[in-house]
PDB file of N, CA and C in Angstrom:
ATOM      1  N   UNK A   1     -52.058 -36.230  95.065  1.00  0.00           N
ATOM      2  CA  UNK A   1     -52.922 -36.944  94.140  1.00  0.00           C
ATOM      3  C   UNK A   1     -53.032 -36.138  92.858  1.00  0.00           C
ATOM      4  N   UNK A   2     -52.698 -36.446  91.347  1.00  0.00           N
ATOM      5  CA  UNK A   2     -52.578 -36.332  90.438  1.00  0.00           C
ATOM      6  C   UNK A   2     -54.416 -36.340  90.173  1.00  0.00           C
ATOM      7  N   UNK A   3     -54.828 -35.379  88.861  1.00  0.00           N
ATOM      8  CA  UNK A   3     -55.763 -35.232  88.529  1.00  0.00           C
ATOM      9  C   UNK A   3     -56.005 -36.450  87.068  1.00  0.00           C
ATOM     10  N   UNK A   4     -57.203 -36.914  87.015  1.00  0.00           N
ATOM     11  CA  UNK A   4     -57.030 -37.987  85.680  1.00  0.00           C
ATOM     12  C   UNK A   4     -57.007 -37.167  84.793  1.00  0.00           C
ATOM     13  N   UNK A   5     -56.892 -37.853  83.328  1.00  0.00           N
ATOM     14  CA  UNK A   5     -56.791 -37.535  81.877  1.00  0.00           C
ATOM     15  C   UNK A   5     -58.428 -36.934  81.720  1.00  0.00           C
ATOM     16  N   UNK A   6     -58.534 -35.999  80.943  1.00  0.00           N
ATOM     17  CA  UNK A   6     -59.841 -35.795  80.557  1.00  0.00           C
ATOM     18  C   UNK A   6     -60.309 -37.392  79.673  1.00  0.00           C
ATOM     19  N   UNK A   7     -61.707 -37.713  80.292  1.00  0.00           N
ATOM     20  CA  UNK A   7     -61.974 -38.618  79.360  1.00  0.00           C
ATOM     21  C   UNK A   7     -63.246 -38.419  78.730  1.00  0.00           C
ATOM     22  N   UNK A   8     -63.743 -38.677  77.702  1.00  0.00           N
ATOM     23  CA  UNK A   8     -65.056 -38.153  76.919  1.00  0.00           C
ATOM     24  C   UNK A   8     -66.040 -39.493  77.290  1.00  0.00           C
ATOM     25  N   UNK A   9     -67.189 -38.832  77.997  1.00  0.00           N
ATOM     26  CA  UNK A   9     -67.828 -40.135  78.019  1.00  0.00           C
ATOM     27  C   UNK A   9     -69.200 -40.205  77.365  1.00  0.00           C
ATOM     28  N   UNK A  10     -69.283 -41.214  76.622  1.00  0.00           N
ATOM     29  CA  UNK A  10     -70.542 -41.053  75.922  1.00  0.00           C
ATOM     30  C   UNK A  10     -71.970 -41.911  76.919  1.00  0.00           C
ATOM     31  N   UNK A  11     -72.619 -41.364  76.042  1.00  0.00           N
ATOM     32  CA  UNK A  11     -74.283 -41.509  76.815  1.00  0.00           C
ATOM     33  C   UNK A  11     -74.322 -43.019  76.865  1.00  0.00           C
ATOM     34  N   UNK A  12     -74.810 -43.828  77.849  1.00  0.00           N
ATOM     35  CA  UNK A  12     -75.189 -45.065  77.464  1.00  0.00           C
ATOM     36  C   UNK A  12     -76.683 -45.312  78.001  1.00  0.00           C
ATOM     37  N   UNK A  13     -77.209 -46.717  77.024  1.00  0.00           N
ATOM     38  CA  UNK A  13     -78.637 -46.577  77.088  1.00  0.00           C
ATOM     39  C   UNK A  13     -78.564 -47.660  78.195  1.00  0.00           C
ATOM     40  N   UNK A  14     -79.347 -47.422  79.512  1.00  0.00           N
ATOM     41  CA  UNK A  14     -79.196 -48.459  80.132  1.00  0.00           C
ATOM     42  C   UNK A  14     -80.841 -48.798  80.225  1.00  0.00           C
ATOM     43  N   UNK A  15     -81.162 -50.518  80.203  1.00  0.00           N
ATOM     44  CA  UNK A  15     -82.008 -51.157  80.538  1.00  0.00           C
ATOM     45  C   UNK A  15     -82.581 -51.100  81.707  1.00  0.00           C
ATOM     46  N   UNK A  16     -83.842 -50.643  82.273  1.00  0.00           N
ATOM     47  CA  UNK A  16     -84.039 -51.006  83.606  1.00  0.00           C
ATOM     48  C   UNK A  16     -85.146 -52.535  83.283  1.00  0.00           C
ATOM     49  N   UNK A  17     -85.189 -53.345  84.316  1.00  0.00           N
ATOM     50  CA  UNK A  17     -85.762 -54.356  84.067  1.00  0.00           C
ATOM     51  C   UNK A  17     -87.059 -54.366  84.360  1.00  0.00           C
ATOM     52  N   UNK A  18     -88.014 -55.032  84.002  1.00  0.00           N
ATOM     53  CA  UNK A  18     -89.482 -54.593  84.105  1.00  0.00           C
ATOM     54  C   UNK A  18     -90.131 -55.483  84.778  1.00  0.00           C
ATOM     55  N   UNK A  19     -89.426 -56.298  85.724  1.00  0.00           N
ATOM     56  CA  UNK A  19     -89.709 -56.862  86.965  1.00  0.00           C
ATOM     57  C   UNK A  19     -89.578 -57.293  89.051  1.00  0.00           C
ATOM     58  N   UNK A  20     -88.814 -55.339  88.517  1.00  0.00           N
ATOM     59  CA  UNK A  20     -88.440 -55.277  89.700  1.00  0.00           C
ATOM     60  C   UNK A  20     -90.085 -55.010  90.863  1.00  0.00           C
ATOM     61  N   UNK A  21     -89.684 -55.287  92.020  1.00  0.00           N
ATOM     62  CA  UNK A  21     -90.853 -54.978  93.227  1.00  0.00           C
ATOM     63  C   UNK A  21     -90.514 -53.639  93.737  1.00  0.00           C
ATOM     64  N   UNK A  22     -91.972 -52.932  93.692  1.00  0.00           N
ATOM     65  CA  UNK A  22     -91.734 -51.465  94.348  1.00  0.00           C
ATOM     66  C   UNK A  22     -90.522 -50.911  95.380  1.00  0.00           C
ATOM     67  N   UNK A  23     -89.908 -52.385  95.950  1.00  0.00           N
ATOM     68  CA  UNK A  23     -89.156 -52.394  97.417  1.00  0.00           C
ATOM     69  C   UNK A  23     -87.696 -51.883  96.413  1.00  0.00           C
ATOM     70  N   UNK A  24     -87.736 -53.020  95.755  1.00  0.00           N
ATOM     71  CA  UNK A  24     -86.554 -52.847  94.896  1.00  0.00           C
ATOM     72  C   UNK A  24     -85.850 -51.342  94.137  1.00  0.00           C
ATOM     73  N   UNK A  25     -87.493 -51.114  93.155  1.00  0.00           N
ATOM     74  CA  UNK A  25     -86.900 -50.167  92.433  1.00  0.00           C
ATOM     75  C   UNK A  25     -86.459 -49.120  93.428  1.00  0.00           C
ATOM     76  N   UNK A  26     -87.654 -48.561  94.560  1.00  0.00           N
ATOM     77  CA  UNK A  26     -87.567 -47.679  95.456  1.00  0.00           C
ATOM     78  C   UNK A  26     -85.559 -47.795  96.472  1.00  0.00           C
ATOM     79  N   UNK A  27     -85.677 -49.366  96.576  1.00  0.00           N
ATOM     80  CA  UNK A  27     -83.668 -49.219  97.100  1.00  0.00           C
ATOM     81  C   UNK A  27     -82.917 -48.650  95.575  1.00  0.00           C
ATOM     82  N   UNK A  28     -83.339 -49.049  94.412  1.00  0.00           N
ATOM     83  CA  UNK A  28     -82.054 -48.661  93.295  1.00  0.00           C
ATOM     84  C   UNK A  28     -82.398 -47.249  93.284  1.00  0.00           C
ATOM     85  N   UNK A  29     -84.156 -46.689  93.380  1.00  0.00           N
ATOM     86  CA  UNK A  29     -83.731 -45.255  93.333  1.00  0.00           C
ATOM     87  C   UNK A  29     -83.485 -44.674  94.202  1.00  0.00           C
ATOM     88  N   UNK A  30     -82.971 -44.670  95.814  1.00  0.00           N
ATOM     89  CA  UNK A  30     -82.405 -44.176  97.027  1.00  0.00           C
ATOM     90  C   UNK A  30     -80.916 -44.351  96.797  1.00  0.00           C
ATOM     91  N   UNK A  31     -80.364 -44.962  96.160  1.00  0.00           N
ATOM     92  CA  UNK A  31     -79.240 -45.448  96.059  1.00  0.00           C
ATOM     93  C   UNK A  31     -78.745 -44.485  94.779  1.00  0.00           C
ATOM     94  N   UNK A  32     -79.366 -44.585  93.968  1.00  0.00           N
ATOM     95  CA  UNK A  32     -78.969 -43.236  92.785  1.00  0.00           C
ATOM     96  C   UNK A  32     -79.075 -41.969  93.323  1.00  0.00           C
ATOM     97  N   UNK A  33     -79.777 -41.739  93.849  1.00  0.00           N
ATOM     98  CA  UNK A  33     -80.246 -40.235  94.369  1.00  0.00           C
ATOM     99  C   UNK A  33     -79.153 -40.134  95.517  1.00  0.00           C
ATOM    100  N   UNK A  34     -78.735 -41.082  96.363  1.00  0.00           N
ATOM    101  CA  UNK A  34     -77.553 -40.883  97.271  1.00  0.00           C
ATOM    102  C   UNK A  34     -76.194 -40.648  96.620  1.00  0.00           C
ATOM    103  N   UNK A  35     -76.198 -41.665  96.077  1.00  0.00           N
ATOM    104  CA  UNK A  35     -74.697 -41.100  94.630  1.00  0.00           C
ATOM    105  C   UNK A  35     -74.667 -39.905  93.941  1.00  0.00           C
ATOM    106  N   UNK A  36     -75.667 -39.586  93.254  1.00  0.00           N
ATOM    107  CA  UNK A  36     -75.771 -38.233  93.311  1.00  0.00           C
ATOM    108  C   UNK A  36     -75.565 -36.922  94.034  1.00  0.00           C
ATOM    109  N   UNK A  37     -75.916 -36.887  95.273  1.00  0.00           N
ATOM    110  CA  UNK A  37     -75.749 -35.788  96.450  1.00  0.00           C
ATOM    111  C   UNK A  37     -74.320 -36.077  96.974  1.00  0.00           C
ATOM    112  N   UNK A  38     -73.564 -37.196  96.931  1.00  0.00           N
ATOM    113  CA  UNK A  38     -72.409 -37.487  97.415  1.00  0.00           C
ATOM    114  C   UNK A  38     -71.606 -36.713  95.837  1.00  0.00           C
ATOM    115  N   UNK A  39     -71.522 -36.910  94.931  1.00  0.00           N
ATOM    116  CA  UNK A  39     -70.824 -36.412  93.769  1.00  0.00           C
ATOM    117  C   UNK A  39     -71.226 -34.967  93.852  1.00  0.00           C
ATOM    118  N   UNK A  40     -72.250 -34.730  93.710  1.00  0.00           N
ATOM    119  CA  UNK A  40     -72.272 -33.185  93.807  1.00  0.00           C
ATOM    120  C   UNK A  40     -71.624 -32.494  95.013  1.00  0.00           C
ATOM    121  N   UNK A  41     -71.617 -33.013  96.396  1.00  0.00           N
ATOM    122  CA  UNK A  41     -71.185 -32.532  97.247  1.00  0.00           C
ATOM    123  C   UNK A  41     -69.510 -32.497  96.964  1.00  0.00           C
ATOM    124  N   UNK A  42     -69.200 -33.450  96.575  1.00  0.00           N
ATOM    125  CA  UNK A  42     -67.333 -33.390  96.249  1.00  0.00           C
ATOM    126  C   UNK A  42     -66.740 -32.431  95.001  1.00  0.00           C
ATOM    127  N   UNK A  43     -67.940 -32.444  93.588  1.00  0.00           N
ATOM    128  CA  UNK A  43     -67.636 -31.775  92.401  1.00  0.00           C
ATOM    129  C   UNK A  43     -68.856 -31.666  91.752  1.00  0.00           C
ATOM    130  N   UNK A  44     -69.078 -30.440  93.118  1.00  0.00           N
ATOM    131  CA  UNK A  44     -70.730 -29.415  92.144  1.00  0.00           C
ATOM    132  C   UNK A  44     -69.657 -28.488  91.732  1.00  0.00           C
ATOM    133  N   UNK A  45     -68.957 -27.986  92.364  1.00  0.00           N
ATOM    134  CA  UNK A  45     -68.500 -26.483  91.417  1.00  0.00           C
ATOM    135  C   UNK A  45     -67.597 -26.806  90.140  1.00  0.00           C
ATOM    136  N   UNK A  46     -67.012 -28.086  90.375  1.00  0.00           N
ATOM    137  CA  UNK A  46     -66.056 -28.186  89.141  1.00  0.00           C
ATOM    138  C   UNK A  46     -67.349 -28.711  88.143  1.00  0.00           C
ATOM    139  N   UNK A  47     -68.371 -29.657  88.208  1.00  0.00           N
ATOM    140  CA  UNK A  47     -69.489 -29.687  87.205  1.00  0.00           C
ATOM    141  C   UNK A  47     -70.142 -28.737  86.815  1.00  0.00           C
ATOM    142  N   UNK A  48     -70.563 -27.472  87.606  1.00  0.00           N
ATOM    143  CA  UNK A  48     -70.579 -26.561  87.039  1.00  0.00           C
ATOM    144  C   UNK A  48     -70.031 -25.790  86.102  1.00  0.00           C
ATOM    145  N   UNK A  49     -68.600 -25.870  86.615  1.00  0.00           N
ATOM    146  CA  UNK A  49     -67.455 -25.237  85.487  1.00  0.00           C
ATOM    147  C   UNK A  49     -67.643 -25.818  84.232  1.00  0.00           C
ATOM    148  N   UNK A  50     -68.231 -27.362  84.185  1.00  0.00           N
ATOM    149  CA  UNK A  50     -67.730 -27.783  82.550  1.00  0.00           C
ATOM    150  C   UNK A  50     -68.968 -27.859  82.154  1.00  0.00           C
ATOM    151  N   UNK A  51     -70.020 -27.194  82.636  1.00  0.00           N
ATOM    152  CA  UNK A  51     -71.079 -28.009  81.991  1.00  0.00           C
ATOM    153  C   UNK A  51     -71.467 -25.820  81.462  1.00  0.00           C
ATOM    154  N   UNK A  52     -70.818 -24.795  82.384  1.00  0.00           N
ATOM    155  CA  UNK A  52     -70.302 -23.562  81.713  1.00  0.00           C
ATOM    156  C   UNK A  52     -69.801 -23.720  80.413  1.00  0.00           C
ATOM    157  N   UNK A  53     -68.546 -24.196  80.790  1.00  0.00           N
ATOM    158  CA  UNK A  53     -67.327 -24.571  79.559  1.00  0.00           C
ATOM    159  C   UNK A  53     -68.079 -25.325  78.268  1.00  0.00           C
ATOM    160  N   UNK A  54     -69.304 -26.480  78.499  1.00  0.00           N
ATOM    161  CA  UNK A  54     -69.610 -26.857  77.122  1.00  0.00           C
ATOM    162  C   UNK A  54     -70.343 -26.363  76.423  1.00  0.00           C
ATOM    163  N   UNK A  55     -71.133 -24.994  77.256  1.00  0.00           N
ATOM    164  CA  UNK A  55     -72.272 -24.526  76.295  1.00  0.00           C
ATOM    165  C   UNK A  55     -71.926 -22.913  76.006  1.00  0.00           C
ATOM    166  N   UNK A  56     -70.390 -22.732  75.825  1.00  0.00           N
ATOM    167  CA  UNK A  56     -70.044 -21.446  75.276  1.00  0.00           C
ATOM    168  C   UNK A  56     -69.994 -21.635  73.931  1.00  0.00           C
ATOM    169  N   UNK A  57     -70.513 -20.580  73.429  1.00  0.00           N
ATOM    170  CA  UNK A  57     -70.448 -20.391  71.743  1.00  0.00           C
ATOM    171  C   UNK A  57     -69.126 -20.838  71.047  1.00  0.00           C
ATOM    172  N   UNK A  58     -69.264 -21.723  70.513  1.00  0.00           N
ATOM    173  CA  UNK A  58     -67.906 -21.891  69.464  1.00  0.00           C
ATOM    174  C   UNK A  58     -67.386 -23.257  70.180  1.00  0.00           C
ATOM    175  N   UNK A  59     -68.193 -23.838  70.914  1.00  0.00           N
ATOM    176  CA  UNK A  59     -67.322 -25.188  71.934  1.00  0.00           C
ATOM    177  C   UNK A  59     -67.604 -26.535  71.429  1.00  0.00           C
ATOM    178  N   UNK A  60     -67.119 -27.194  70.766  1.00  0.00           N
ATOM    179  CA  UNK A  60     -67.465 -28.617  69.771  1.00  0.00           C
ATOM    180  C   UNK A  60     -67.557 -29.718  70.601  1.00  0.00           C
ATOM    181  N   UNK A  61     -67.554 -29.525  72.279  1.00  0.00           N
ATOM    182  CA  UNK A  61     -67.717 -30.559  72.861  1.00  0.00           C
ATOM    183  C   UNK A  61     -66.164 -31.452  73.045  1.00  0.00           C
ATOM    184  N   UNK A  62     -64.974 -30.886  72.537  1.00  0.00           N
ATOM    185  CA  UNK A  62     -63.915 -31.447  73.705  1.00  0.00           C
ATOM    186  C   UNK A  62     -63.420 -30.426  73.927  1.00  0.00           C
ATOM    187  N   UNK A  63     -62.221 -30.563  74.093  1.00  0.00           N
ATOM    188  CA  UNK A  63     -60.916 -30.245  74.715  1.00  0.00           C
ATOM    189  C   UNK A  63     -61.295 -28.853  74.502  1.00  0.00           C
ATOM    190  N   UNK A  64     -60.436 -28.700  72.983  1.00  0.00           N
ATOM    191  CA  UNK A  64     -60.458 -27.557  72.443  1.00  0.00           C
ATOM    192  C   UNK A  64     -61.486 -26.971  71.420  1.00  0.00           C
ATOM    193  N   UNK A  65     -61.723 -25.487  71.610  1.00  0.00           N
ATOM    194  CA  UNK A  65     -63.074 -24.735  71.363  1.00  0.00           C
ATOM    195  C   UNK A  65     -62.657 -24.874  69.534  1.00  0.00           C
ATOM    196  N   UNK A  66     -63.907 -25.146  69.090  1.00  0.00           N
ATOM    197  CA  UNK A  66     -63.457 -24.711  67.787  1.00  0.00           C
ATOM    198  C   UNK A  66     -62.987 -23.278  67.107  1.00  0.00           C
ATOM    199  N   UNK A  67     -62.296 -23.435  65.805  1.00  0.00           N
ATOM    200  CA  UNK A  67     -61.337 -22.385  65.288  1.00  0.00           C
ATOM    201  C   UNK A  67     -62.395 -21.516  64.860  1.00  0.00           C
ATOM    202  N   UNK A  68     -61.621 -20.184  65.387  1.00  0.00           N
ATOM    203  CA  UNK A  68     -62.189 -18.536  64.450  1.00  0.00           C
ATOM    204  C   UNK A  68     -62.023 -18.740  63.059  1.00  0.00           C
ATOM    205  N   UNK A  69     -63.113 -18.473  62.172  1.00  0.00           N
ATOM    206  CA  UNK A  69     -62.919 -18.716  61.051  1.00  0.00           C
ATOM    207  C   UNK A  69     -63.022 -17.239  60.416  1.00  0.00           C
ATOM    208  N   UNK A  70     -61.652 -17.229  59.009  1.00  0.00           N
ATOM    209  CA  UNK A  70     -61.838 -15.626  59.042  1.00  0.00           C
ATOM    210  C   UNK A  70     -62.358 -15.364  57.979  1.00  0.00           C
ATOM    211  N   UNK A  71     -63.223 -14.481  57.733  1.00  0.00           N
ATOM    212  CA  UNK A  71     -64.464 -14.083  56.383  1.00  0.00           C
ATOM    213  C   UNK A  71     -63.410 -13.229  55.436  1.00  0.00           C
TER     214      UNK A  71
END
């Protein structure tokens, strides 16, 4: 199995609806919180690695780190 393309994903604003029943929201939030522990369990250490990788000094948020600039 081949690894995908890096892809950049941006933030999206999602709507929650303001008529769900306690039963409801409580299944959508068991259901997020399960997706969650399942993803982390497969790629906590590689999320770790990039979420390392985006907050090193000089890192513009893709691929490649931005350029040494020379004084």
């Amino acid at each position: 199995m081949t690894k995908p393309g890096r892809v950049c994903l941006q933030p999206t604003l999602l709507e929650i609806p303001d008529h769900w029943s306690p039963e409801i929201a409580l299944a959508v939030f068991e259901l997020i919180d399960d997706l969650r522990d399942q993803i982390w369990s497969q790629y906590g250490p590689a999320i770790q690695d990039e979420l390392r990788r985006q907050i090193e000094p000089g890192h513009n948020g893709k691929d490649n780190p931005l350029p040494d600039h020379e004084i």
